[in-house]
C-alpha atoms as a PDB file:
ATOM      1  CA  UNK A   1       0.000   0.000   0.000  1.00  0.00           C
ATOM      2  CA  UNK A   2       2.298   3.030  -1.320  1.00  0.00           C
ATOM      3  CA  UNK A   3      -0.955   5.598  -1.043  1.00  0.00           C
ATOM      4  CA  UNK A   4      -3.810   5.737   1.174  1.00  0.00           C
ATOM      5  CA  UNK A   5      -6.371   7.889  -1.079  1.00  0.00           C
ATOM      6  CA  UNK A   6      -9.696   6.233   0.411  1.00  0.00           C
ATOM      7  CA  UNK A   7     -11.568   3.384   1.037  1.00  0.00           C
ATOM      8  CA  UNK A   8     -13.589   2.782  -2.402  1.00  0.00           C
ATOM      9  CA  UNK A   9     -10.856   0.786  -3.871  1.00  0.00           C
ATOM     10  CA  UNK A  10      -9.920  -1.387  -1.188  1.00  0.00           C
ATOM     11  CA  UNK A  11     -10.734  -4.703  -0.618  1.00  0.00           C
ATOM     12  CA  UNK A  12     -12.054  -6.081   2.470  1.00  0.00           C
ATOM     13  CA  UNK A  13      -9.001  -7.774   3.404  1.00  0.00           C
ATOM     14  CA  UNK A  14      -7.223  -4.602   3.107  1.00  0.00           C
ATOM     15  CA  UNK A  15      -9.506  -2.962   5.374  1.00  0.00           C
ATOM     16  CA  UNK A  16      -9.011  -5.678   7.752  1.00  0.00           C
ATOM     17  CA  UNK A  17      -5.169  -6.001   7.496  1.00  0.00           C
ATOM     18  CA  UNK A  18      -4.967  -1.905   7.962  1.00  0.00           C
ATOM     19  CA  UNK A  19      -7.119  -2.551  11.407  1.00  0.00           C
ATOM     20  CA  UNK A  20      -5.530  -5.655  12.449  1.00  0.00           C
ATOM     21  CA  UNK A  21      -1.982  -3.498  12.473  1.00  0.00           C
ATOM     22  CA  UNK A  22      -3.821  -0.203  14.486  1.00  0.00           C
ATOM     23  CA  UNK A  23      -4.746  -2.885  17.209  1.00  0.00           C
ATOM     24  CA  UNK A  24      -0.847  -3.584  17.382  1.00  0.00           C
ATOM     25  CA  UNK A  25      -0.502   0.385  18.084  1.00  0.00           C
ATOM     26  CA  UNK A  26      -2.951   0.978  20.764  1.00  0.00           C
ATOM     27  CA  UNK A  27      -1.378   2.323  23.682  1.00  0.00           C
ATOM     28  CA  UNK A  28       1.678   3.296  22.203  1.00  0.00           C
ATOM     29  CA  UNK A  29       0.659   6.996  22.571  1.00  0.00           C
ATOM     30  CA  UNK A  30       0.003   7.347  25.960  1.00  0.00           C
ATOM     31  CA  UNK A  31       2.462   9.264  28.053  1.00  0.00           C
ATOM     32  CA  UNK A  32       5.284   7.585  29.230  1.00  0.00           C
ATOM     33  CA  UNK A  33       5.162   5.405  26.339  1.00  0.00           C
ATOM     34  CA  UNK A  34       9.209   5.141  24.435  1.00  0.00           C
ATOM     35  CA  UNK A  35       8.970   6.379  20.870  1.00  0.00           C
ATOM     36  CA  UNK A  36       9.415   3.902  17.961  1.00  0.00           C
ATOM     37  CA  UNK A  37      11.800   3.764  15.203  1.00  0.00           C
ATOM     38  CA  UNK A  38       9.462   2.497  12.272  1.00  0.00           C
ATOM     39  CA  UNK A  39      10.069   5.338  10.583  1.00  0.00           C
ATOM     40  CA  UNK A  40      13.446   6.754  11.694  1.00  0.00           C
ATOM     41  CA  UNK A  41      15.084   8.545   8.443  1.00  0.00           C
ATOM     42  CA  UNK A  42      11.410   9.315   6.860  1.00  0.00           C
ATOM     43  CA  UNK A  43       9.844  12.712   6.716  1.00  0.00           C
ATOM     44  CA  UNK A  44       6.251  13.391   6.616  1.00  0.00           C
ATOM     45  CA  UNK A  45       4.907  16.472   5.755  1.00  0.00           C
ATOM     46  CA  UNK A  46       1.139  17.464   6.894  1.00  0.00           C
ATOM     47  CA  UNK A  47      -0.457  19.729   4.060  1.00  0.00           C
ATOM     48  CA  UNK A  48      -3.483  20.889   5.417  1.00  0.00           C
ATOM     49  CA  UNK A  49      -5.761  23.603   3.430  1.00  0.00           C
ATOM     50  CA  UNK A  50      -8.564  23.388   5.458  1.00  0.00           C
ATOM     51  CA  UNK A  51      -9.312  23.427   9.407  1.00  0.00           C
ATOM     52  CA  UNK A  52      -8.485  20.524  11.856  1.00  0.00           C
ATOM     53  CA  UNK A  53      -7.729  19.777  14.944  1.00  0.00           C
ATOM     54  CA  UNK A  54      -8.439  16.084  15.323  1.00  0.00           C
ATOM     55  CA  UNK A  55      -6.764  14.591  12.543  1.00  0.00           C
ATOM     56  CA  UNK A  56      -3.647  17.220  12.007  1.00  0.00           C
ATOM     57  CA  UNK A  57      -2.186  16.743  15.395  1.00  0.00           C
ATOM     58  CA  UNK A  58      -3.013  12.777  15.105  1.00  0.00           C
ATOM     59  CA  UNK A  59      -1.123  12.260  12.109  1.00  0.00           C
ATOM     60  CA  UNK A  60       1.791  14.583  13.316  1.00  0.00           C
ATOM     61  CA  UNK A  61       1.573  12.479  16.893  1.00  0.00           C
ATOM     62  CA  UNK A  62       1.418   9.134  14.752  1.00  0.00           C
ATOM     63  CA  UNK A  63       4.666  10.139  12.599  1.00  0.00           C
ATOM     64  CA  UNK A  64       6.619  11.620  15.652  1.00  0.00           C
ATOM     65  CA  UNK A  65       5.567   8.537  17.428  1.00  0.00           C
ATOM     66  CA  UNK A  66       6.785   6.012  14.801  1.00  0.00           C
ATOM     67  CA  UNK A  67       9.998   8.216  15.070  1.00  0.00           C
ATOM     68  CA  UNK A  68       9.940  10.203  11.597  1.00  0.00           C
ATOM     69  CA  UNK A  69      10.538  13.916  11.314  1.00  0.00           C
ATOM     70  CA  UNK A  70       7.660  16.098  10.308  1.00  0.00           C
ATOM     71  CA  UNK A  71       7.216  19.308   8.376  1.00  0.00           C
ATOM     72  CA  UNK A  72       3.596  21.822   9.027  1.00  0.00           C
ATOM     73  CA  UNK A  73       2.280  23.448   6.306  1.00  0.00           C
ATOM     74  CA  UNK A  74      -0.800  25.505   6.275  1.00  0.00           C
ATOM     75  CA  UNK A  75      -1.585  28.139   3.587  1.00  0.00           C
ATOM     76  CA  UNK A  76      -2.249  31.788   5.849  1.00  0.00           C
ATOM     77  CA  UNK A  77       1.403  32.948   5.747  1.00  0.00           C
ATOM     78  CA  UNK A  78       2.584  30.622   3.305  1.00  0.00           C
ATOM     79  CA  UNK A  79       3.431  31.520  -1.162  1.00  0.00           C
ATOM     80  CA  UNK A  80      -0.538  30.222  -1.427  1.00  0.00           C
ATOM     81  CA  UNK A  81      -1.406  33.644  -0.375  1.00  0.00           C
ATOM     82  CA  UNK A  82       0.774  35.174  -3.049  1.00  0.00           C
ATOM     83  CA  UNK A  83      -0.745  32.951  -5.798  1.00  0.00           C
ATOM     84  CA  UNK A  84       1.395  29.505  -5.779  1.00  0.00           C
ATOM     85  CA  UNK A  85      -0.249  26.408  -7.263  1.00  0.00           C
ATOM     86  CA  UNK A  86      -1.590  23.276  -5.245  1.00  0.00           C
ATOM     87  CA  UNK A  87       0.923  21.376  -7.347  1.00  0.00           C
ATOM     88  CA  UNK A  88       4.050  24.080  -7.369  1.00  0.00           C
ATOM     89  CA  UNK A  89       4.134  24.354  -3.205  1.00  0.00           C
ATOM     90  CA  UNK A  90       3.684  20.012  -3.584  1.00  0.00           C
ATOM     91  CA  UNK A  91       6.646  20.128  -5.797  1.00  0.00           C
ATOM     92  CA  UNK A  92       8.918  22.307  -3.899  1.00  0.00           C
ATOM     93  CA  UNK A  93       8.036  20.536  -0.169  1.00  0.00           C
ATOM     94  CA  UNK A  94       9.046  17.193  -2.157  1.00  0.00           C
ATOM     95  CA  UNK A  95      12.096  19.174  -2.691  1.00  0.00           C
ATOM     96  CA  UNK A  96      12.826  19.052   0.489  1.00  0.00           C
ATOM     97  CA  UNK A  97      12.904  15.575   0.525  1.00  0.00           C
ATOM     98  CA  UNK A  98       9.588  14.644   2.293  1.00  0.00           C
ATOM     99  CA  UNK A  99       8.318  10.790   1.913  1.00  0.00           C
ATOM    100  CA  UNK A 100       4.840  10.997   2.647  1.00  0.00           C
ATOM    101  CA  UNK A 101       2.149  13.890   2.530  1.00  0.00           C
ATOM    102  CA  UNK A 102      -1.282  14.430   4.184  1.00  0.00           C
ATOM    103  CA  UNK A 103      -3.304  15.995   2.768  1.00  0.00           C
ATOM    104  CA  UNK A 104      -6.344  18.245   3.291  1.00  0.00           C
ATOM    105  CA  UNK A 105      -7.770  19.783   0.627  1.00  0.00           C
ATOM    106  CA  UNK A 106     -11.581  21.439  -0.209  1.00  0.00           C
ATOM    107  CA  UNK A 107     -11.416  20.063  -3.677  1.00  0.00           C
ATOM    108  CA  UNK A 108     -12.341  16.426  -4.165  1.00  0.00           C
ATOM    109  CA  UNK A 109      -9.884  14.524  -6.193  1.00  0.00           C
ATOM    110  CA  UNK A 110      -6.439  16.822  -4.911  1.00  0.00           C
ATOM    111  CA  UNK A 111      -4.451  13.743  -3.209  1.00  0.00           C
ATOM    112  CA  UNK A 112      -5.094  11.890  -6.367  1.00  0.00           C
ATOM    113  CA  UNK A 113      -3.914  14.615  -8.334  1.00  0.00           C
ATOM    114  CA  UNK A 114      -0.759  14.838  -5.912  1.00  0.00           C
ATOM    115  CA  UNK A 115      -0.572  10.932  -6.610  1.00  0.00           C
ATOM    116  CA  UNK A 116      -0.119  11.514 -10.196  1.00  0.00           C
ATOM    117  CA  UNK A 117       2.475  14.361 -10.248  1.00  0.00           C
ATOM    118  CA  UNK A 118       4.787  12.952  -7.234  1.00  0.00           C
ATOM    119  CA  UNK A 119       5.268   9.263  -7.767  1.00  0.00           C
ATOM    120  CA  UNK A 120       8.330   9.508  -5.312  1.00  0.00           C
ATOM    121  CA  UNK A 121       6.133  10.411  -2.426  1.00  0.00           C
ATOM    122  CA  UNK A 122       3.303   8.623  -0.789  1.00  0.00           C
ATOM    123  CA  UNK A 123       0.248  10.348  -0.353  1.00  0.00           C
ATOM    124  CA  UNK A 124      -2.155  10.105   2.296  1.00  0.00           C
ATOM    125  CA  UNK A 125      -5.715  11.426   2.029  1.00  0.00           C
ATOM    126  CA  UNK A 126      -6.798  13.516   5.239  1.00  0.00           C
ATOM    127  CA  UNK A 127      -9.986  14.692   3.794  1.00  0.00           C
ATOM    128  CA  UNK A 128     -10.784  15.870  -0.103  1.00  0.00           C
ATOM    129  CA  UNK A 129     -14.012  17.536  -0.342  1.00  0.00           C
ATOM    130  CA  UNK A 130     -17.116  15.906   0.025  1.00  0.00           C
ATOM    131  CA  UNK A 131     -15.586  12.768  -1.612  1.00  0.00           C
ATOM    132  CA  UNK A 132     -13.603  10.978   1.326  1.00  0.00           C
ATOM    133  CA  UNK A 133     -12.181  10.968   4.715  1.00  0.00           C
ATOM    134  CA  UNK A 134     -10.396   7.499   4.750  1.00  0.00           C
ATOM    135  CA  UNK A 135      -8.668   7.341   8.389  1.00  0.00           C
ATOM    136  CA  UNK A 136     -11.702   8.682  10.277  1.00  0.00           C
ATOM    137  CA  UNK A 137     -13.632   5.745   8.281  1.00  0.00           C
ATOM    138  CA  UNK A 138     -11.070   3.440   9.701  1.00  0.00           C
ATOM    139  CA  UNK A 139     -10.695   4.727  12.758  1.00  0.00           C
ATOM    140  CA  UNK A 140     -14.874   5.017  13.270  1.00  0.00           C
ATOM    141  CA  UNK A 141     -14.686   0.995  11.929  1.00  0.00           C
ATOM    142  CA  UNK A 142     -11.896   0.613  14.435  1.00  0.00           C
ATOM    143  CA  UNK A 143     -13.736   1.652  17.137  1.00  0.00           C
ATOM    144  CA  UNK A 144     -16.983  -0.309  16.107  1.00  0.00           C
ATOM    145  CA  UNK A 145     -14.809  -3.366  15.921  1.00  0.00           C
ATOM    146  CA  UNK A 146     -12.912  -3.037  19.458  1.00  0.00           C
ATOM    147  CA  UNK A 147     -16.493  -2.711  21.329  1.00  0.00           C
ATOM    148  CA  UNK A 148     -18.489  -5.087  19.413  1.00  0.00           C
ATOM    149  CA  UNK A 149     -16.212  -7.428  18.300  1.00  0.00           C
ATOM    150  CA  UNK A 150     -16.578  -7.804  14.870  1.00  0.00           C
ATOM    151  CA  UNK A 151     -18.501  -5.426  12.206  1.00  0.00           C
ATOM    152  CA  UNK A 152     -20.117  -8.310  10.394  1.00  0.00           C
ATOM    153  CA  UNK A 153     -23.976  -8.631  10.953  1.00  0.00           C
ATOM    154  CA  UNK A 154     -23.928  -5.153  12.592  1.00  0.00           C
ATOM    155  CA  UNK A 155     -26.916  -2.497  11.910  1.00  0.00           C
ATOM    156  CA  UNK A 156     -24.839   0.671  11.766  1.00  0.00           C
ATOM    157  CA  UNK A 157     -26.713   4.374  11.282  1.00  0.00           C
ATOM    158  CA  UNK A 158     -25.339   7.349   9.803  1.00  0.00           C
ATOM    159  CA  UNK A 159     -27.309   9.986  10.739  1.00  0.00           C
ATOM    160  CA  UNK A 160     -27.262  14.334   9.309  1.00  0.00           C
ATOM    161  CA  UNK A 161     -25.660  15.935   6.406  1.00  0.00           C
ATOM    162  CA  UNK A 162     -24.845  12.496   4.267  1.00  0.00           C
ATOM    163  CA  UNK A 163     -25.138  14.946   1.051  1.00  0.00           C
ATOM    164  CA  UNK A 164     -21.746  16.793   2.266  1.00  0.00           C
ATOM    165  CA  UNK A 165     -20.108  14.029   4.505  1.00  0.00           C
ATOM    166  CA  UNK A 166     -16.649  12.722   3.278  1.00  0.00           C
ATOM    167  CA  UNK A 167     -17.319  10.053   6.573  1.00  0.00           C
ATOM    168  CA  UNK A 168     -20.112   9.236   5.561  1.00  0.00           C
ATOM    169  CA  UNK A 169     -18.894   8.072   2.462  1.00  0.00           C
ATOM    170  CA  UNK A 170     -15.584   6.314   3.838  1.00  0.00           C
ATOM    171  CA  UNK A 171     -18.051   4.625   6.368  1.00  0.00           C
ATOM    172  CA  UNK A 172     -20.264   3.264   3.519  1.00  0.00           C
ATOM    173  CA  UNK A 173     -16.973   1.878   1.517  1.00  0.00           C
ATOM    174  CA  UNK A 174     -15.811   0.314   4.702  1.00  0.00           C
ATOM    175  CA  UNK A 175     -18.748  -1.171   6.820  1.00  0.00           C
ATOM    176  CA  UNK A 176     -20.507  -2.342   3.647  1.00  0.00           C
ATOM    177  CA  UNK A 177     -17.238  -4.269   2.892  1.00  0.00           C
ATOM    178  CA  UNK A 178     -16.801  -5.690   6.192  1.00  0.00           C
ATOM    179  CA  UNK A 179     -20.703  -6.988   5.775  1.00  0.00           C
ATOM    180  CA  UNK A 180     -22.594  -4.325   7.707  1.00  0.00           C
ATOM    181  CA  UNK A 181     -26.111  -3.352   7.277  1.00  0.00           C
ATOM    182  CA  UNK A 182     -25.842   0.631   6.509  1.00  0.00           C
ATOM    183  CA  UNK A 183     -28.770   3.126   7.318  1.00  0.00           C
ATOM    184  CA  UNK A 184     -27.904   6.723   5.861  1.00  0.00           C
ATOM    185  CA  UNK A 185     -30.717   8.633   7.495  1.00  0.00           C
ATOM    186  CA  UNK A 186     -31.598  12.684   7.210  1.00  0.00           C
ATOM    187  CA  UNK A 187     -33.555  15.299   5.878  1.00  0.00           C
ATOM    188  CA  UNK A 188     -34.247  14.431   2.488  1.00  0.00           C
ATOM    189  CA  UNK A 189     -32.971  17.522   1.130  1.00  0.00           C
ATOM    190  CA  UNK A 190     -29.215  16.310   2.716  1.00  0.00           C
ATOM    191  CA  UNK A 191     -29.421  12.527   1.714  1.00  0.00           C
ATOM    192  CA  UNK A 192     -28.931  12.141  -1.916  1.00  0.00           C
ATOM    193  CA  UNK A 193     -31.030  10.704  -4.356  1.00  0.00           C
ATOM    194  CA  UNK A 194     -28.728   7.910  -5.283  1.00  0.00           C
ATOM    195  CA  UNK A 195     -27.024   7.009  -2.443  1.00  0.00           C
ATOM    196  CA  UNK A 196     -28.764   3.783  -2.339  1.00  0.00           C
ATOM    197  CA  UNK A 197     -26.570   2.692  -5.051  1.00  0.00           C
ATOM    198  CA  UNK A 198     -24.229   1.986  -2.532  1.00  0.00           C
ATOM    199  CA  UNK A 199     -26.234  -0.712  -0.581  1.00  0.00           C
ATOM    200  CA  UNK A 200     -27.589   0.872   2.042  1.00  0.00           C
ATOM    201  CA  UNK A 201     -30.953   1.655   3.179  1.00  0.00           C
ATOM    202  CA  UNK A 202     -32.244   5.258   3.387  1.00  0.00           C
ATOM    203  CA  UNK A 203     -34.542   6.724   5.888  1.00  0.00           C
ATOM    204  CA  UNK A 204     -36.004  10.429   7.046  1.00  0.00           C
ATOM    205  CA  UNK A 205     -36.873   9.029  10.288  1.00  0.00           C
ATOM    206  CA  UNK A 206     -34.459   9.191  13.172  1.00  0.00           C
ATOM    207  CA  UNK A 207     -37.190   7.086  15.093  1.00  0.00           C
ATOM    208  CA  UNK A 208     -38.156   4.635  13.205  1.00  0.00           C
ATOM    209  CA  UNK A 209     -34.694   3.570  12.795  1.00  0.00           C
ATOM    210  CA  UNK A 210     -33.602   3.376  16.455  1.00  0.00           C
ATOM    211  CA  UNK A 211     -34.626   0.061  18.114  1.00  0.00           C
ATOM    212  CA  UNK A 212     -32.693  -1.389  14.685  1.00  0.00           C
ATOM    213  CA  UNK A 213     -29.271  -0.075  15.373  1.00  0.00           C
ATOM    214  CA  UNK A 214     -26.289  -1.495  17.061  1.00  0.00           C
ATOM    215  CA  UNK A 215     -24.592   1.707  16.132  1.00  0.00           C
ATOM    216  CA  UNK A 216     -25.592   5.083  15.710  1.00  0.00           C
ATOM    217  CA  UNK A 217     -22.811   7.832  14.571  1.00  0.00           C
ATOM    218  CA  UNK A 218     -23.663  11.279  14.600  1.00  0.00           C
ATOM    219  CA  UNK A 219     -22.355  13.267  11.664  1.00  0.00           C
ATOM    220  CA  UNK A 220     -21.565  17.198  11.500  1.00  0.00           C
ATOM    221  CA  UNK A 221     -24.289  19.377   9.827  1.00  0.00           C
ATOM    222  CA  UNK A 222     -21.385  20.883   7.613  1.00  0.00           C
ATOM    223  CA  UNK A 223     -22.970  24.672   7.166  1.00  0.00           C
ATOM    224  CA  UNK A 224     -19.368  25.770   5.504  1.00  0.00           C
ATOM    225  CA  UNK A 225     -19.948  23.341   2.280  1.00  0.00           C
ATOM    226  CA  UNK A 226     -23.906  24.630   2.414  1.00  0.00           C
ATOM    227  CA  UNK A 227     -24.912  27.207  -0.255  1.00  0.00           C
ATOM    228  CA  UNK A 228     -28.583  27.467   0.604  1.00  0.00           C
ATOM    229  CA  UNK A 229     -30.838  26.408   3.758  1.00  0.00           C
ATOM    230  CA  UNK A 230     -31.876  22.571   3.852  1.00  0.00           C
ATOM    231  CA  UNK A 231     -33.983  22.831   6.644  1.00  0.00           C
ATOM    232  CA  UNK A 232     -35.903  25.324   8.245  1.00  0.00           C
ATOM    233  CA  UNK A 233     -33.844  26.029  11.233  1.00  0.00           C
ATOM    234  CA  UNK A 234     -31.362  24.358  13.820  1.00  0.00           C
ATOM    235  CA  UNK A 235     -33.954  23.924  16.331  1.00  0.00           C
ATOM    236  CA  UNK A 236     -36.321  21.839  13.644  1.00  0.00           C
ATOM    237  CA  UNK A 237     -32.971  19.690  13.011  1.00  0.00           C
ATOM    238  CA  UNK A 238     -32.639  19.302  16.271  1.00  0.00           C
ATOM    239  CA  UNK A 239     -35.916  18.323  17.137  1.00  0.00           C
ATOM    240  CA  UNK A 240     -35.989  15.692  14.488  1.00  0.00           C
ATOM    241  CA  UNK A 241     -32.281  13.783  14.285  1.00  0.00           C
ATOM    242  CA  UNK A 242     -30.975  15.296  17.260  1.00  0.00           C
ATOM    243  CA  UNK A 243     -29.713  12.187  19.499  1.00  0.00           C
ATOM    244  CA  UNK A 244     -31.360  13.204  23.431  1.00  0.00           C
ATOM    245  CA  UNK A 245     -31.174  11.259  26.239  1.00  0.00           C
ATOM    246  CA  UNK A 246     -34.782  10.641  25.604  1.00  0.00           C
ATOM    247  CA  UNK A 247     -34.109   9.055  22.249  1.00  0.00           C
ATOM    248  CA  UNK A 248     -31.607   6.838  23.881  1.00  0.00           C
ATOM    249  CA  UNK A 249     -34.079   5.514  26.460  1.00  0.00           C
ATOM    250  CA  UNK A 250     -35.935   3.799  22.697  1.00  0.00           C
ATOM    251  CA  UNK A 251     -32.747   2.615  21.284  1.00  0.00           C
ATOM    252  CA  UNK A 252     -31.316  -0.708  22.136  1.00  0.00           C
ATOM    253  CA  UNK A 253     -29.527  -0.782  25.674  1.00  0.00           C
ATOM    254  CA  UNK A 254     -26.001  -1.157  24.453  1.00  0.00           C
ATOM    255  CA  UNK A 255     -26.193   0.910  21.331  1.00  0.00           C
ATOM    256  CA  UNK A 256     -23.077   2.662  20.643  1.00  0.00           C
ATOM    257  CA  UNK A 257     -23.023   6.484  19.655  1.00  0.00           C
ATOM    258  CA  UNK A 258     -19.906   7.598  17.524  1.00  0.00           C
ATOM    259  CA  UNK A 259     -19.470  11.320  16.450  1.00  0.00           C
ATOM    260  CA  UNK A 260     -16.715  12.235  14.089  1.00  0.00           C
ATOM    261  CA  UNK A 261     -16.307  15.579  15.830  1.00  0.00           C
ATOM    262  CA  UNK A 262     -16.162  18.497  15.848  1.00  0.00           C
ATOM    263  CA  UNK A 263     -19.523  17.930  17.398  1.00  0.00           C
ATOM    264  CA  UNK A 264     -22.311  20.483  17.550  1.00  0.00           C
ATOM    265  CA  UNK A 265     -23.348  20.465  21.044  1.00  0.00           C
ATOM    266  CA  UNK A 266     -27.355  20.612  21.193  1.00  0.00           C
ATOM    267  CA  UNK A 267     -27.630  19.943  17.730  1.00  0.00           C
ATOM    268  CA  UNK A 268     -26.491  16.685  16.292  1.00  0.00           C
ATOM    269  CA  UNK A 269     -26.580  15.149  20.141  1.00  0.00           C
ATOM    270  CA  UNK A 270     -27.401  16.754  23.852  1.00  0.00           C
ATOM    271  CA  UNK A 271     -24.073  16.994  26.505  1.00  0.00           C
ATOM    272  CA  UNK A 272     -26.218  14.105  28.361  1.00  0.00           C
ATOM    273  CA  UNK A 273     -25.415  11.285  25.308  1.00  0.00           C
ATOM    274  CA  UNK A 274     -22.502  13.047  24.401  1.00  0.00           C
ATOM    275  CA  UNK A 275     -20.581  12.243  27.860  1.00  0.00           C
ATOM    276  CA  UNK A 276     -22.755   8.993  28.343  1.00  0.00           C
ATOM    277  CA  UNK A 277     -21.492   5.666  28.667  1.00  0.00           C
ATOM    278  CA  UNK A 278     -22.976   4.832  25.438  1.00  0.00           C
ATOM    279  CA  UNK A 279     -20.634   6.902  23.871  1.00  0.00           C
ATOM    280  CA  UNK A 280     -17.466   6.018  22.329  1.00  0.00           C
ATOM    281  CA  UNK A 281     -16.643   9.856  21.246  1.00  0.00           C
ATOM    282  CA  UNK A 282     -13.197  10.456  22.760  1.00  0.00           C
ATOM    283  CA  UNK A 283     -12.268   6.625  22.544  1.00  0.00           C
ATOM    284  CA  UNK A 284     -12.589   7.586  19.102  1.00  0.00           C
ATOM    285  CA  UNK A 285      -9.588   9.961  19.186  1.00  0.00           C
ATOM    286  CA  UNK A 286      -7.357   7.550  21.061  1.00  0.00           C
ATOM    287  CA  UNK A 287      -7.425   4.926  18.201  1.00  0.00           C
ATOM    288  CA  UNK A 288      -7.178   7.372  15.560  1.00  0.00           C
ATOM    289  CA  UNK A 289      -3.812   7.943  16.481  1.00  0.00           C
ATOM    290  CA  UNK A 290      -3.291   4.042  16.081  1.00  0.00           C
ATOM    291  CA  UNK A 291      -4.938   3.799  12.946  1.00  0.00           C
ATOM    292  CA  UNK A 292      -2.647   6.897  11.894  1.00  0.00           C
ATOM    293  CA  UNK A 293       0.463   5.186  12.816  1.00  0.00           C
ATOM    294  CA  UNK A 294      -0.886   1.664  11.198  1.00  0.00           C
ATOM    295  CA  UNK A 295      -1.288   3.794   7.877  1.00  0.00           C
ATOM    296  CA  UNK A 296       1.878   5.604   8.044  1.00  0.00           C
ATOM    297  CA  UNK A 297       3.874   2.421   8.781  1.00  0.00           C
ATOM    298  CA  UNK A 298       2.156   0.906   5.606  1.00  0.00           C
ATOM    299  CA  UNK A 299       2.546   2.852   2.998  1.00  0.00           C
ATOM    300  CA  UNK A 300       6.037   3.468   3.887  1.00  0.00           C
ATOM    301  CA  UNK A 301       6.530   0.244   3.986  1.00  0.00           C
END
């Protein structure tokens, strides 16, 4: 595995193989812990064009960890702002003798693009539009895995704004794989029309999906990629696929609540479910820098 560019393309083995190696790297980031030298000599270089806090400082943490050097680049004070290319700044970084990139990019498609015009480098996908988020799909699969024991036969919901999701869509590619049962459920006007193509099963219905799940993850209503209103207001969003503590009394007893964060406090879920024991929210964090280091270590390898 030389990139990591999403999920679409991988098999099911590859899935499992990526998660098998993460459950080798749990732990290994807690303080205290020595550093490793998988990576010793390699430089990775985080290239991130939009917002993060999550998933920059996990992949910096994973390479540090695994004992490479790492480079930060974000474009406010960089030659972006004075009109450099995507692919010129990519060029020159490689220049400097970087092995792997992360990327984060607005436009869907830019890591492939990077792919194509630096074969020397391996690129890693950190989020590319609305098209995919490929760790945080692992890393959400991860987590299902670790607390149910397998993802196989599981009823898994992903619940908001599927329309503009990049999870959502590295969810689908994995959990479908792994033999899942997907629910993508929404306003109408945020599900698209053709996302059963994928094999799963739509709803509109936050309720009438509940007592079927084994797994509910909360996505982000993403009002930065919105160009109109799909709803009629926050509170009417809330009302309907908000996850309350008084939802969670109707959904099975050990159903697990996942949130790729940032989370919306009050919108997509109440503090009550957010801090809950049904959650899984900030166990979600510690294995994404597992998965990170897993992903790192492989295509580097």
């Amino acid at each position: 595995m030389h990139h990591l560019l999403g999920l679409e393309h991988l098999t099911a083995a590859d899935i499992e193989h990526i998660l098998d190696v993460g459950r080798g790297f749990v732990g290994t980031g807690e303080k205290g812990s020595p550093k490793r030298d998988d990576l010793r000599g390699k430089l990775v270089a985080n290239l991130f064009y939009e917002p993060s806090t999550r998933t920059k400082m996990s992949f910096g943490l994973a390479a540090r960890r695994l004992g490479a050097d790492t480079v930060e680049f974000s474009p406010s004070g960089s030659s972006t702002a004075k009109g450099e290319s995507f692919i010129d700044t990519a060029r020159n970084i490689e220049a400097m003798g970087v092995d792997v990139m992360v990327v984060r990019h607005q436009s869907s498609g830019a890591p492939l693009l990077l792919q194509r015009q630096l074969p020397n480098v391996h690129i890693v996908n950190a989020g590319d539009g609305a098209h995919e988020h490929p760790t945080q799909g692992l890393l959400d699969i991860f987590t299902i895995r670790e607390r149910k024991g397998s993802i196989a036969g599981l009823t898994v919901a992903l619940v908001g704004d599927i329309m503009h999701s990049r999870v959502a869509r590295s969810n689908i590619h994995g959990l479908t794989k792994l033999g899942a049962k997907v629910i993508v459920c929404g306003p109408n006007t945020l599900v698209p029309r053709e996302i059963e193509q994928f094999g799963v099963e739509r709803s509109s219905t936050l309720d009438d999906i509940l007592p079927r799940c084994d797994v509910i993850n909360l996505l982000r209503v993403q009002f930065e990629r919105q160009r109109s209103s799909f709803f009629p207001s926050v509170g009417e969003y809330a009302r309907l696929f908000g996850m309350t503590g008084d939802r969670l009394k109707r959904a099975k007893s050990d159903v697990l609540i996942l949130a790729p964060g940032p989370i919306n406090r009050g919108l997509e879920l109440t503090p009550d479910v957010a801090d809950g024991p049904n959650s899984a929210i900030l166990q979600q964090v510690n294995y994404g820098l597992a998965v990170r280091m897993a992903v790192l270590k492989l295509v580097c390898g």
